[in-house]
N, C-alpha and C. Protein backbone atom coordinates (compact mmCIF):
# COMPACT_ATOMS: atom_id res chain seq x y z
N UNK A 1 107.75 93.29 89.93
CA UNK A 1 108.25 93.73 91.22
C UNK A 1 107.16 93.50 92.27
N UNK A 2 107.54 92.64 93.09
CA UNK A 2 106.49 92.93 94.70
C UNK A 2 106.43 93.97 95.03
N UNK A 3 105.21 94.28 95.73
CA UNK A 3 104.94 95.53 96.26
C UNK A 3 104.43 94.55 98.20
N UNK A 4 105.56 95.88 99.22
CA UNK A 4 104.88 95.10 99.82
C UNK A 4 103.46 95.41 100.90
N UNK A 5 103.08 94.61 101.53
CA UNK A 5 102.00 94.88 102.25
C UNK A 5 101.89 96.01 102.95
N UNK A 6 100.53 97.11 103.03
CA UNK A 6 100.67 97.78 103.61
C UNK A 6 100.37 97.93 105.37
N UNK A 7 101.25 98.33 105.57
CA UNK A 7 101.02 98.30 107.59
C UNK A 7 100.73 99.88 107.77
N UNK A 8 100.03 99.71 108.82
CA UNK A 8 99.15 100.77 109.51
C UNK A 8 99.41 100.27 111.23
N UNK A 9 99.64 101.76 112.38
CA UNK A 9 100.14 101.28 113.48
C UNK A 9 99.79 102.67 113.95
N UNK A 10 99.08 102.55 114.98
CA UNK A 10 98.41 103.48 115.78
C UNK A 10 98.69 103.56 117.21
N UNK A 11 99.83 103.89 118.45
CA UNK A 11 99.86 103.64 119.40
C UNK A 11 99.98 104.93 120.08
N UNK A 12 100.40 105.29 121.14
CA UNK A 12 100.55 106.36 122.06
C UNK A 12 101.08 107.52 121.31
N UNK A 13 100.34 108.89 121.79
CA UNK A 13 100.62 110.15 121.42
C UNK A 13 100.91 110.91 123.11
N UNK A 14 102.09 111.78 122.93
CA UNK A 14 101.92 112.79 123.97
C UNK A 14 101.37 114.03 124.13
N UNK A 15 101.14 114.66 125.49
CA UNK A 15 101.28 115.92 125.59
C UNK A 15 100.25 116.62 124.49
N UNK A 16 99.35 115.44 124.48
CA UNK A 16 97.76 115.83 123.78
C UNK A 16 96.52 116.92 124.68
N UNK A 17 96.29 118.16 124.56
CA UNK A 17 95.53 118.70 125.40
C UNK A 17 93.85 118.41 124.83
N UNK A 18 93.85 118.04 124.33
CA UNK A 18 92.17 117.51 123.34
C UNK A 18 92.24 116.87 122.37
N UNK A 19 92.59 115.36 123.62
CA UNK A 19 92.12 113.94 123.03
C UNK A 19 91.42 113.81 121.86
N UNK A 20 89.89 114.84 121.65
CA UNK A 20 88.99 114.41 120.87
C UNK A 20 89.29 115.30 119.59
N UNK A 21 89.73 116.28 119.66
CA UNK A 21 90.39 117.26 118.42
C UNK A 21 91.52 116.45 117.75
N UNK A 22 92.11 115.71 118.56
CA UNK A 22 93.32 114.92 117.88
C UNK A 22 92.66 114.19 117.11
N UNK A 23 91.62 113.20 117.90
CA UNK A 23 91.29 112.33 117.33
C UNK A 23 90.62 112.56 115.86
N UNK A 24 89.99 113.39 115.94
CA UNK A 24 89.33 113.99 114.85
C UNK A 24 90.33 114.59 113.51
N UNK A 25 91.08 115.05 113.84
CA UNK A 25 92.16 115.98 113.01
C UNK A 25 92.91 114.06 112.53
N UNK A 26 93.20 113.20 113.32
CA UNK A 26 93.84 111.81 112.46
C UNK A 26 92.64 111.29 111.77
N UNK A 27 91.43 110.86 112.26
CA UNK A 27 90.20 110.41 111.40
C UNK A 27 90.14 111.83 109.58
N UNK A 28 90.15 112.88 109.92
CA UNK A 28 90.40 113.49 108.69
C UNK A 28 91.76 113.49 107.62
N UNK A 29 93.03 113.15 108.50
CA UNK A 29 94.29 112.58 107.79
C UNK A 29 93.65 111.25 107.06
N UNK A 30 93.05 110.47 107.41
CA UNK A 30 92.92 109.47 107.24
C UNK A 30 92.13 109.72 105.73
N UNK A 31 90.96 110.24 105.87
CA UNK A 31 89.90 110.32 104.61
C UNK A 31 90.31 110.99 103.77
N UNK A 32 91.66 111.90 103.97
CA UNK A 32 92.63 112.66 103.02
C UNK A 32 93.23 111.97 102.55
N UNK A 33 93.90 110.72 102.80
CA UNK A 33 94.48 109.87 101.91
C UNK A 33 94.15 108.70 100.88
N UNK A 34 95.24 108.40 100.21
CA UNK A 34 94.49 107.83 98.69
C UNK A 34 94.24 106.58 99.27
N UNK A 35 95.02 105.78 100.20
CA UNK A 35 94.39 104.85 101.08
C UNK A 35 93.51 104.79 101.96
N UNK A 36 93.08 105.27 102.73
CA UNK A 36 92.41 105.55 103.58
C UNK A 36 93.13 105.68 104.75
N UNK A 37 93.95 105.83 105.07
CA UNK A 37 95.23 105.91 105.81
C UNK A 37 95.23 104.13 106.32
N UNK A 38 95.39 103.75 105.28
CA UNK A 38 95.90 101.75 105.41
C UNK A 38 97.86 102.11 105.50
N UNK A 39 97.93 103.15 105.34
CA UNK A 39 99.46 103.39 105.22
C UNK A 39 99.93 103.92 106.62
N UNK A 40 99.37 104.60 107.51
CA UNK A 40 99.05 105.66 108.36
C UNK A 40 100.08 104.96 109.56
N UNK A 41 101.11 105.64 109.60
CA UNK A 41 101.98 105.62 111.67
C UNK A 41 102.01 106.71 112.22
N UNK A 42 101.11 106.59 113.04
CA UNK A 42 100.47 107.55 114.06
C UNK A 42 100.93 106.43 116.11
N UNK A 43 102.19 107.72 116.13
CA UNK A 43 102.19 106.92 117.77
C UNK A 43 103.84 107.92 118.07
N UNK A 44 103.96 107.88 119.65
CA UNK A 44 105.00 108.61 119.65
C UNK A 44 105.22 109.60 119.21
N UNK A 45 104.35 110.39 119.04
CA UNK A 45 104.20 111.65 118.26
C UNK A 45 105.00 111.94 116.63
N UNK A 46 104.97 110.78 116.08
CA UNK A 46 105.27 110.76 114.74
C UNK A 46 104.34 110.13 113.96
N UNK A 47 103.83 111.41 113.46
CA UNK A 47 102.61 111.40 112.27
C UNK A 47 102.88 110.70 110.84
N UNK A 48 102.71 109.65 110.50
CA UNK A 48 104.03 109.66 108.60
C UNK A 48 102.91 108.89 107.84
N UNK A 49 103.17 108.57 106.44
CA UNK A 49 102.38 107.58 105.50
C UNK A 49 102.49 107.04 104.65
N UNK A 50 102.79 106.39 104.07
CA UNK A 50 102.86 105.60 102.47
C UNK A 50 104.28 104.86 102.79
N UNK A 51 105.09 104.64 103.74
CA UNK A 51 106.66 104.59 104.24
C UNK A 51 106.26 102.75 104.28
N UNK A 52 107.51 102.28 103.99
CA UNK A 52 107.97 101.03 103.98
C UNK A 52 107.72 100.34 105.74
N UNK A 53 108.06 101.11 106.71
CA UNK A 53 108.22 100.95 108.35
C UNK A 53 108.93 99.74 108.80
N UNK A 54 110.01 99.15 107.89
CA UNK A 54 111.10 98.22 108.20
C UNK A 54 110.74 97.94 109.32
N UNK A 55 110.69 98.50 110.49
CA UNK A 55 110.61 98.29 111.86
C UNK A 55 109.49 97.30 112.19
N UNK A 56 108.82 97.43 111.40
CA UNK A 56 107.11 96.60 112.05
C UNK A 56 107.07 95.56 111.08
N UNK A 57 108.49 94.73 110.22
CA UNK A 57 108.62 94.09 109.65
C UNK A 57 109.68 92.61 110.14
N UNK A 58 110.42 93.60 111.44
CA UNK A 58 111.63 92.65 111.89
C UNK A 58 110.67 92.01 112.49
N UNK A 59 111.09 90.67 112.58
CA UNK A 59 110.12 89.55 113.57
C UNK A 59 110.68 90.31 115.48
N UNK A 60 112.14 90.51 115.21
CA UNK A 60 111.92 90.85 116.74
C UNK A 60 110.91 91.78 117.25
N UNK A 61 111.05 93.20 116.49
CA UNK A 61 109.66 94.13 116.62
C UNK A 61 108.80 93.72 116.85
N UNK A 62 108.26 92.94 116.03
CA UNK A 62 106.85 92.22 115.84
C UNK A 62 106.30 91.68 117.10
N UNK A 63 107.36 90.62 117.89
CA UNK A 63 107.02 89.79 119.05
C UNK A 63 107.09 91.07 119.13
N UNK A 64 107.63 92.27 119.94
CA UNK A 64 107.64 93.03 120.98
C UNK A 64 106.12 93.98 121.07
N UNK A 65 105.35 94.16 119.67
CA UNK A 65 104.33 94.92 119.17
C UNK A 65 103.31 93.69 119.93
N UNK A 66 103.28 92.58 119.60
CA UNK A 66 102.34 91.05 119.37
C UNK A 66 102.57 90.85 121.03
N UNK A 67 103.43 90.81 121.67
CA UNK A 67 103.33 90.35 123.39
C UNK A 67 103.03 90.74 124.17
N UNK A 68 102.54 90.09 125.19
CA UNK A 68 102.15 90.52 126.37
C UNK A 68 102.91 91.37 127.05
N UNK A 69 104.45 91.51 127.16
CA UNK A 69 105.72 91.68 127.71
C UNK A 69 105.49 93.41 127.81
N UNK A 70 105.57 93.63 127.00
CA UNK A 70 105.42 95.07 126.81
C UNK A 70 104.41 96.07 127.13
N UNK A 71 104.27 97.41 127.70
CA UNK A 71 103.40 98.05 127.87
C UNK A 71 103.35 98.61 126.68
N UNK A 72 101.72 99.42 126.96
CA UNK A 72 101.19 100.02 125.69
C UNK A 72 101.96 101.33 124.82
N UNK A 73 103.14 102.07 126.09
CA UNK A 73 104.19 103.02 125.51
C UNK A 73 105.40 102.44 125.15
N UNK A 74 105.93 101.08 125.92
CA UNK A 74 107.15 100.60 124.88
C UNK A 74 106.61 100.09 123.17
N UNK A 75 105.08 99.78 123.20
CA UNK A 75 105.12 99.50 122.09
C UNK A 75 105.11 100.57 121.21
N UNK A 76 104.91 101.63 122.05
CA UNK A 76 104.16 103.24 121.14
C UNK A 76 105.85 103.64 120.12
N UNK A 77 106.37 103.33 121.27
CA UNK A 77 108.09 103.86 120.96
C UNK A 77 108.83 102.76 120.36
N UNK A 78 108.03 101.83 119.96
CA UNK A 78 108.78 100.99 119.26
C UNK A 78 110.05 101.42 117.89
N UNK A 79 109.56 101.98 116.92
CA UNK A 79 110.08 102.79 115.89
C UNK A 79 111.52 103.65 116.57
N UNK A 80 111.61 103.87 117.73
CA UNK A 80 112.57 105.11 118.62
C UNK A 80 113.59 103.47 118.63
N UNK A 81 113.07 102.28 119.58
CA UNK A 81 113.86 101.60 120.00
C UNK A 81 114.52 100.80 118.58
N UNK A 82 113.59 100.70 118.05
CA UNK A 82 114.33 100.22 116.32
C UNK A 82 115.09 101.03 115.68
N UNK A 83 115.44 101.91 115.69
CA UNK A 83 116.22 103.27 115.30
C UNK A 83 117.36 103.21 115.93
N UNK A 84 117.43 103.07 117.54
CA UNK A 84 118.86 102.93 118.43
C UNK A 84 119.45 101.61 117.82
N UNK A 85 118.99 100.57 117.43
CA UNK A 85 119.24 99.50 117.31
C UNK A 85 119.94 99.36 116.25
N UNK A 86 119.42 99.94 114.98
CA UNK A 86 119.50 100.34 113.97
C UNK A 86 120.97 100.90 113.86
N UNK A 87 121.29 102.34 114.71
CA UNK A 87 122.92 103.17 114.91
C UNK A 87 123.47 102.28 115.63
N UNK A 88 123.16 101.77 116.29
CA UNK A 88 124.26 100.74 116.83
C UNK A 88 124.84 99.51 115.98
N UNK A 89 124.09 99.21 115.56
CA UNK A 89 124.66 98.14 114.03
C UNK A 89 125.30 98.47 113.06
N UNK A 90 125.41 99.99 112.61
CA UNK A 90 125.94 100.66 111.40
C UNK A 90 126.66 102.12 111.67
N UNK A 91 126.72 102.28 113.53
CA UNK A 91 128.22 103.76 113.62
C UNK A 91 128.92 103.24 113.36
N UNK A 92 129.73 103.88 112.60
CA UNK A 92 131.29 103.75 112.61
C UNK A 92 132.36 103.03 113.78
N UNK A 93 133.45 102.57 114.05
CA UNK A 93 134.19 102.76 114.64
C UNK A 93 134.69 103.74 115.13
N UNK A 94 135.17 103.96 116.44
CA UNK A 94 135.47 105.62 116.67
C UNK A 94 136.93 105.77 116.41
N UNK A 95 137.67 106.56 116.07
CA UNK A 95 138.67 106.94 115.25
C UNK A 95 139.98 106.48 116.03
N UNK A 96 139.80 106.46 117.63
CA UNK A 96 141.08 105.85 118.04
C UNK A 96 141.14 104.38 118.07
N UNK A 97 140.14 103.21 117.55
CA UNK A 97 139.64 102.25 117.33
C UNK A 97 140.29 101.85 115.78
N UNK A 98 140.64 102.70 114.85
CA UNK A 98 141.07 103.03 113.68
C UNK A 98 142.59 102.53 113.47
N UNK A 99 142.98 103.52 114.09
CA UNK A 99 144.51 103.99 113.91
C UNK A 99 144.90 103.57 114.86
């Protein structure tokens, strides 16, 4: 079985009152893990680890992470905009659409 590569993605946090306590409290997530946090998505205020992150795998993501195009918070929220994208490909039909 492949195993696949691990991605690590670090972008914008909010509504941080001490930058340097954060920073410190993720540098210790980090040395807590069996990776070293090589697994670690830290951005958008979603902390996670060891996760597959489909999202930072689609080539579209990718250009959007990789380009110029984007500011440093659309890329933070990337994972949010891959998610909408995501329910929109796989809601349902709505029920008077049905019958």
């Amino acid at each position: 079985m492949n195993r696949l590569t691990p991605l690590y993605m670090q972008g914008a946090t909010f509504n941080v009152v001490d930058p340097a306590k954060f920073a410190q409290a993720i540098q210790l997530l980090k040395e807590s893990l069996f990776d070293g946090g090589g697994t670690l998505f830290c951005s958008d205020n979603l902390i996670t680890w060891n996760k597959n992150y489909s999202f930072l795998r689609d080539q579209f993501f990718i250009d959007i992470i990789q380009g110029n195009e984007a500011t440093f918070v659309d890329k933070s929220i990337v994972w949010r905009t891959y998610m909408y994208f995501f329910t929109l490909r796989i809601t349902p039909p709505k029920p008077r659409e049905i019958f």
